[in-house]
N, C-alpha and C. Protein backbone atom coordinates (compact mmCIF):
# COMPACT_ATOMS: atom_id res chain seq x y z
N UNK A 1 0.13 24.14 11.91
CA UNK A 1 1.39 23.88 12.60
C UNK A 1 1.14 23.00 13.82
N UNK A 2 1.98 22.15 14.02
CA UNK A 2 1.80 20.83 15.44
C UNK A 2 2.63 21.21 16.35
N UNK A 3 2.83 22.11 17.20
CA UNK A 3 3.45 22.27 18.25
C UNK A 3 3.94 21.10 19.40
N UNK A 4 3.46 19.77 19.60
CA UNK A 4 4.22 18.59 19.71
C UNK A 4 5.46 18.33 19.28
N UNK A 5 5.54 17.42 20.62
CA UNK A 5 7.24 17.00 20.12
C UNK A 5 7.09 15.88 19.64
N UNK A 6 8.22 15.27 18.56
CA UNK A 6 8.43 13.94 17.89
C UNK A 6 8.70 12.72 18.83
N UNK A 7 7.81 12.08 18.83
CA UNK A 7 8.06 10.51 19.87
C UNK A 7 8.76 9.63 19.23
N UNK A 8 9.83 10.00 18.03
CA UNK A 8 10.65 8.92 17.37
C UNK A 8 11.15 8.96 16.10
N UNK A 9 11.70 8.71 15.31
CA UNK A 9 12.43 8.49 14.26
C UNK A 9 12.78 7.37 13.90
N UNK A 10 12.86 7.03 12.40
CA UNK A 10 13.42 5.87 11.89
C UNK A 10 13.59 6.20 10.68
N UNK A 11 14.11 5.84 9.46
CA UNK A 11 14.47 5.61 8.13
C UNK A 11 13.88 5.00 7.85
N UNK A 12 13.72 5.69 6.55
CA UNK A 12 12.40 4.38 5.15
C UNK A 12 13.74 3.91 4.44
N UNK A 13 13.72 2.25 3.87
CA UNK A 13 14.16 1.60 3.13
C UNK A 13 13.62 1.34 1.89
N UNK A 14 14.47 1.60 0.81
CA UNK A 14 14.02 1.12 -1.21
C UNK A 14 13.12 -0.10 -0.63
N UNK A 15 12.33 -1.17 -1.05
CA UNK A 15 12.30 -2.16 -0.93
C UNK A 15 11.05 -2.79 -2.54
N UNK A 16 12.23 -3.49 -2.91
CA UNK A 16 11.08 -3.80 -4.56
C UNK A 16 9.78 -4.35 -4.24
N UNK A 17 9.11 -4.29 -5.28
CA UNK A 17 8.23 -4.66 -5.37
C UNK A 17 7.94 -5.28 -6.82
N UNK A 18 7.06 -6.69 -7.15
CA UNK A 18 6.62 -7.42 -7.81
C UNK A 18 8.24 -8.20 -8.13
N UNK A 19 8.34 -9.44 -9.21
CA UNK A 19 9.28 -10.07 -9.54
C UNK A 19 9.26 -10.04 -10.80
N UNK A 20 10.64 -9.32 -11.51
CA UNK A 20 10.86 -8.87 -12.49
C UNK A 20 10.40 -10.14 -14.08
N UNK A 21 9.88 -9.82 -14.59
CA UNK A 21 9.15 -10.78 -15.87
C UNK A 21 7.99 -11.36 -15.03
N UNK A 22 7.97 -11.47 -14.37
CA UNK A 22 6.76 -12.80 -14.21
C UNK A 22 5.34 -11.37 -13.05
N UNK A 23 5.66 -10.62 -12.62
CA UNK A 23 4.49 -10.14 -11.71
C UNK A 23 3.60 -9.17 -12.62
N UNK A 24 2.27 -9.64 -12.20
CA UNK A 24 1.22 -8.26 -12.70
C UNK A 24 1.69 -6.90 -12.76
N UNK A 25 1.87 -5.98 -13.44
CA UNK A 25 1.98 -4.70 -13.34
C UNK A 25 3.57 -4.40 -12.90
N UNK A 26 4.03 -5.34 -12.86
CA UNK A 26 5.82 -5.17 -12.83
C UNK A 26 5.99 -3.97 -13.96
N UNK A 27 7.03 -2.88 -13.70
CA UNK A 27 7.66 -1.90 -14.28
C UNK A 27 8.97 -1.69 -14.11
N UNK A 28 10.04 -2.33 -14.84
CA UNK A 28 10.90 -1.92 -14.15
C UNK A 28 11.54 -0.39 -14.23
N UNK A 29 10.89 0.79 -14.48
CA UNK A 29 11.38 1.91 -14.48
C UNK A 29 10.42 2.32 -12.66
N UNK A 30 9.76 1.25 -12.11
CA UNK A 30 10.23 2.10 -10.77
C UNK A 30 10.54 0.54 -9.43
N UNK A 31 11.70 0.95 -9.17
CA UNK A 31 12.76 0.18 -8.42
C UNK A 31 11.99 0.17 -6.78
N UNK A 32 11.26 0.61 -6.91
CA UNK A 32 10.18 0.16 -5.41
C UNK A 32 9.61 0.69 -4.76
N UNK A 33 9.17 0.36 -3.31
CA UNK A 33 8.54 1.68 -2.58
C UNK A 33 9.12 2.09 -1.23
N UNK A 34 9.73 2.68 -1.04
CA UNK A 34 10.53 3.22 0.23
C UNK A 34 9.45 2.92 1.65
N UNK A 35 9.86 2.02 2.59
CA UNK A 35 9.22 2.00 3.56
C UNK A 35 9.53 2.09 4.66
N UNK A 36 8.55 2.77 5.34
CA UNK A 36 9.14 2.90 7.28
C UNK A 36 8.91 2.09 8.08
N UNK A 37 9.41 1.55 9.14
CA UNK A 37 8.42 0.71 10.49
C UNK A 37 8.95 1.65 11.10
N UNK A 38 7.71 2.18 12.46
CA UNK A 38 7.78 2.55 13.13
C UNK A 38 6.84 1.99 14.74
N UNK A 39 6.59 2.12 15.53
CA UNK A 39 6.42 1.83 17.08
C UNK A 39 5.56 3.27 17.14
N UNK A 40 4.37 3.04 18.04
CA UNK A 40 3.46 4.13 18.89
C UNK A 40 3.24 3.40 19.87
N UNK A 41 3.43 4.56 20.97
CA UNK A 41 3.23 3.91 22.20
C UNK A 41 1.71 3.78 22.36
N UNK A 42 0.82 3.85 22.17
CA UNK A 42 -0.86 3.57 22.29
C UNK A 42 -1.60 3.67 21.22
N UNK A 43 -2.75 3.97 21.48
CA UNK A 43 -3.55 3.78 20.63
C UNK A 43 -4.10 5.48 20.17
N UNK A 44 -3.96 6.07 18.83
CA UNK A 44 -4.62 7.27 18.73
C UNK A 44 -4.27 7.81 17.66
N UNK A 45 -4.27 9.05 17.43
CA UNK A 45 -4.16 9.91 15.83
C UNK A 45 -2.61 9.84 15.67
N UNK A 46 -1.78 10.00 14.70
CA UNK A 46 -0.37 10.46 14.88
C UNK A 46 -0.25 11.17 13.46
N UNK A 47 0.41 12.09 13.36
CA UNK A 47 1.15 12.96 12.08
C UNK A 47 2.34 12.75 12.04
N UNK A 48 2.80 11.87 10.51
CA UNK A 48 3.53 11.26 10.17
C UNK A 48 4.63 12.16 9.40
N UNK A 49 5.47 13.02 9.28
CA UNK A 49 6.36 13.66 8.64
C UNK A 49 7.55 13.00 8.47
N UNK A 50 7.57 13.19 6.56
CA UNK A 50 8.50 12.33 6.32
C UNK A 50 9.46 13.76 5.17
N UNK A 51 11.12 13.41 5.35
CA UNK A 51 11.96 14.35 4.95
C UNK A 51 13.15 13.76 4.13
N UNK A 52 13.52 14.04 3.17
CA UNK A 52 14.70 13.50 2.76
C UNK A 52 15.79 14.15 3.39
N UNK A 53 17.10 12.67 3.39
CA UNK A 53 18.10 13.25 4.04
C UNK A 53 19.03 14.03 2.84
N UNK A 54 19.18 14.99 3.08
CA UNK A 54 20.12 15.49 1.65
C UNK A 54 19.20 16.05 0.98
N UNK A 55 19.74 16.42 -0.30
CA UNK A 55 19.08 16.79 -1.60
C UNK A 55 17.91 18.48 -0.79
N UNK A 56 16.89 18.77 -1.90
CA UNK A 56 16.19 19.73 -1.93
C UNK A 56 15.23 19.67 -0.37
N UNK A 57 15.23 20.68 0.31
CA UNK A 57 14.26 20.68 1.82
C UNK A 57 13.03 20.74 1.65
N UNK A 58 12.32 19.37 1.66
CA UNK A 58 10.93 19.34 1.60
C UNK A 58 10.01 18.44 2.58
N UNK A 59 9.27 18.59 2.30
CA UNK A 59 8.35 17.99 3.82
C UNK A 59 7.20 17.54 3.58
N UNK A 60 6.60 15.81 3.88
CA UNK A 60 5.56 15.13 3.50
C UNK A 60 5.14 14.87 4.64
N UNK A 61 3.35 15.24 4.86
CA UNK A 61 2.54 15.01 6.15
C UNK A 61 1.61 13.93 5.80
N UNK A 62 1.55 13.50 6.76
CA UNK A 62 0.20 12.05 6.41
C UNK A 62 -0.07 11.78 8.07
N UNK A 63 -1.51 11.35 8.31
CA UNK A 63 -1.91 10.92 9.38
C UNK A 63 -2.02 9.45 9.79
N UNK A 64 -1.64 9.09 10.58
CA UNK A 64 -2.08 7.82 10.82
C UNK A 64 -2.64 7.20 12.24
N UNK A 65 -3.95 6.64 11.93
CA UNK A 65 -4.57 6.12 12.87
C UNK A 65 -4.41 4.97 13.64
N UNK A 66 -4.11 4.75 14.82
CA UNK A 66 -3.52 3.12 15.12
C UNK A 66 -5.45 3.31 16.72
N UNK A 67 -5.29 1.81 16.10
CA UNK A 67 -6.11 1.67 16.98
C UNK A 67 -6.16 0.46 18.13
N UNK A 68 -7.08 0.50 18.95
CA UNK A 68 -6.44 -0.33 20.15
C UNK A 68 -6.90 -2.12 19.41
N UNK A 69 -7.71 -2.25 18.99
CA UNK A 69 -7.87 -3.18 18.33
C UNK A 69 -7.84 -3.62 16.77
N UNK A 70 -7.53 -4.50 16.15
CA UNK A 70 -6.96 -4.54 14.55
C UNK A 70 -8.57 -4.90 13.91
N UNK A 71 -8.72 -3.76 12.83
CA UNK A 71 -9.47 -4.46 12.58
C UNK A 71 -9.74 -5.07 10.82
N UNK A 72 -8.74 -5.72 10.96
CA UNK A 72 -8.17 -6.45 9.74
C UNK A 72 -8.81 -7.71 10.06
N UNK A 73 -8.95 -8.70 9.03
CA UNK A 73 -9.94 -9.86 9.00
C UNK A 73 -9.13 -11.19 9.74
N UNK A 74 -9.53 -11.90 10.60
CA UNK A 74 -8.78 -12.59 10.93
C UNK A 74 -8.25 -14.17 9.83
N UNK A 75 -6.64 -14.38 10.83
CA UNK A 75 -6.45 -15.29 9.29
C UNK A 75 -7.44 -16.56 9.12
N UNK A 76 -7.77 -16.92 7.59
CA UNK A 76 -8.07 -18.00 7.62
C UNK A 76 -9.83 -17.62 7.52
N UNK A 77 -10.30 -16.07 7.48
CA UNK A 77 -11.23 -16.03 7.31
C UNK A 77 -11.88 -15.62 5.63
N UNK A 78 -13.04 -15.88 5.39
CA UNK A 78 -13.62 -16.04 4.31
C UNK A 78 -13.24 -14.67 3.38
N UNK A 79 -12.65 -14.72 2.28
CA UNK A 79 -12.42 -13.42 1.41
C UNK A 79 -13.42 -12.58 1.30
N UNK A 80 -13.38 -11.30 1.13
CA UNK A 80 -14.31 -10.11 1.11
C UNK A 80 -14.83 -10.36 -0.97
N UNK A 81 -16.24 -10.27 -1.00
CA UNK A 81 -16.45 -10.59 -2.38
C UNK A 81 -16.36 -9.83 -3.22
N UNK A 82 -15.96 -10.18 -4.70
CA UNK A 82 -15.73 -9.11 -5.15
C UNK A 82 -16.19 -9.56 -6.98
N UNK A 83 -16.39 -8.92 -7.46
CA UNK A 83 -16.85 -8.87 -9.19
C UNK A 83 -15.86 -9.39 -10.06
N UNK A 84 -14.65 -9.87 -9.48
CA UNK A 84 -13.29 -9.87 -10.40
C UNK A 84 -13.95 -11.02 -11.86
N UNK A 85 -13.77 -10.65 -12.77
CA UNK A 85 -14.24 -11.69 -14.15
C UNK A 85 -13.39 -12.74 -13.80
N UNK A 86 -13.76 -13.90 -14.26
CA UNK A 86 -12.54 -15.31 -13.85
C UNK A 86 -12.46 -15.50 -15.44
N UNK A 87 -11.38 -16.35 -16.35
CA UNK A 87 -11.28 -16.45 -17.28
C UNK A 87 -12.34 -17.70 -17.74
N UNK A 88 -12.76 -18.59 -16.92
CA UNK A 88 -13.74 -19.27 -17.66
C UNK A 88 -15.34 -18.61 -17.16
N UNK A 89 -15.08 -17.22 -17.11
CA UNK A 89 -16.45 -16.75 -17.08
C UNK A 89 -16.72 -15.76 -18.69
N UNK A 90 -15.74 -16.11 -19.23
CA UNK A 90 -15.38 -14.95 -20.80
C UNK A 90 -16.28 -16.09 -22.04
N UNK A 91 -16.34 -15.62 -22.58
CA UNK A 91 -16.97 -16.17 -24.25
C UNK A 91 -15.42 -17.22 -24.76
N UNK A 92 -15.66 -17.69 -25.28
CA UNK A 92 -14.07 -19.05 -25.40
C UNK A 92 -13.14 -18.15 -26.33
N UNK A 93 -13.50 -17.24 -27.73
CA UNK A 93 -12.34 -16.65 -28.04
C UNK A 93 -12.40 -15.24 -27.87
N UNK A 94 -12.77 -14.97 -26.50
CA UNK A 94 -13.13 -13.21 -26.49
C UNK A 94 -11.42 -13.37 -26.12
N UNK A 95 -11.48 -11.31 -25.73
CA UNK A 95 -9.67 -11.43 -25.75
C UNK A 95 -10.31 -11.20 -24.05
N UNK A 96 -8.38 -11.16 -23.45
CA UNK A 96 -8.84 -11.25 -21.90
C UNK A 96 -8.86 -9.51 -21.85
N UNK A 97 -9.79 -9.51 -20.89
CA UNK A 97 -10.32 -8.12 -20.53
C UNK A 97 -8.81 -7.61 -19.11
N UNK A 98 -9.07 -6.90 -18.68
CA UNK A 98 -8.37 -5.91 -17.12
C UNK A 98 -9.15 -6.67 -16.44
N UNK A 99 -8.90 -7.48 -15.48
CA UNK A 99 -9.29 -7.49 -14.58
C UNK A 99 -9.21 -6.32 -13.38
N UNK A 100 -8.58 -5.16 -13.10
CA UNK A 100 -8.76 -4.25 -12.07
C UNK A 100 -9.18 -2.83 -12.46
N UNK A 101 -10.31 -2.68 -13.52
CA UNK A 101 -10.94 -1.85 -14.02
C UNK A 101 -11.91 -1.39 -13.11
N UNK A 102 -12.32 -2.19 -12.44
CA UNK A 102 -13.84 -1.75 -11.28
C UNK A 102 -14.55 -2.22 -11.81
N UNK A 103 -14.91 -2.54 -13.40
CA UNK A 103 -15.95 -2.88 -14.04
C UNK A 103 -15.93 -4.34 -14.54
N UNK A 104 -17.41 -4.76 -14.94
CA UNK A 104 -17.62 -6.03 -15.28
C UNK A 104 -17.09 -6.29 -16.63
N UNK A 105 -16.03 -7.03 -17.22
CA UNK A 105 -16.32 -7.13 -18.69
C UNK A 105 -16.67 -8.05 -19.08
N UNK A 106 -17.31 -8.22 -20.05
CA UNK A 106 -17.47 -9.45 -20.86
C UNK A 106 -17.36 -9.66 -21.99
C-alpha cells in the first residue's frame, strides 16, 4: 500500500497504431493503444495507477523511472547493431524468413 498523495491526473487516449493494409503486424481486431502524457516534477521513482472510468473497479500499477538525464541515443547517432537477416542476405529462391524471431535464419 503507498500512503502518498497523487501529484496529478490525466486521461489515456485510443490512439492507432500501424496503417491499415500496408504496416508490419497491422491487426485490425485491435484499434490501438490507449496512452497517457503526464508531467513529474523531478527526477525519481513514481507509481503509476491507472483506472477505468466506468465499467468493472479495477486497478493497474506500474513504476516509472524518470531520470535527471535522458539516456536515449542522441539524434543522428549511429544505430545500435543488430542480427536482423536483410533480404539479399537469403539464398535467391529461399522463402522470406521473420525477421523479429531473435534468431538468425537462413
Amino acid at each position: 500500500m503507498v500512503d502518498a498523495r497523487p501529484i496529478g491526473g490525466t486521461n489515456a487516449a485510443l490512439e492507432p497504431i500501424g496503417v491499415p493494409g500496408s504496416s508490419f503486424g497491422y491487426n485490425p481486431q485491435i484499434p490501438g493503444l490507449y496512452v497517457a502524457r503526464l508531467s513529474v516534477p523531478r527526477a525519481g521513482k513514481y507509481l503509476v495507477v491507472a483506472e477505468p472510468i466506468g465499467g468493472r473497479p479495477i486497478q493497474a500499477v506500474g513504476s516509472l523511472l524518470v531520470k535527471h538525464v535522458t539516456t536515449s541515443p542522441p539524434i543522428g547517432s549511429k544505430a545500435f547493431p543488430s542480427r536482423t537477416p536483410h533480404p539479399r542476405q537469403r539464398a535467391p529462391n529461399a522463402p522470406p524468413s521473420p525477421a523479429s524471431t531473435g534468431t538468425w535464419q537462413s
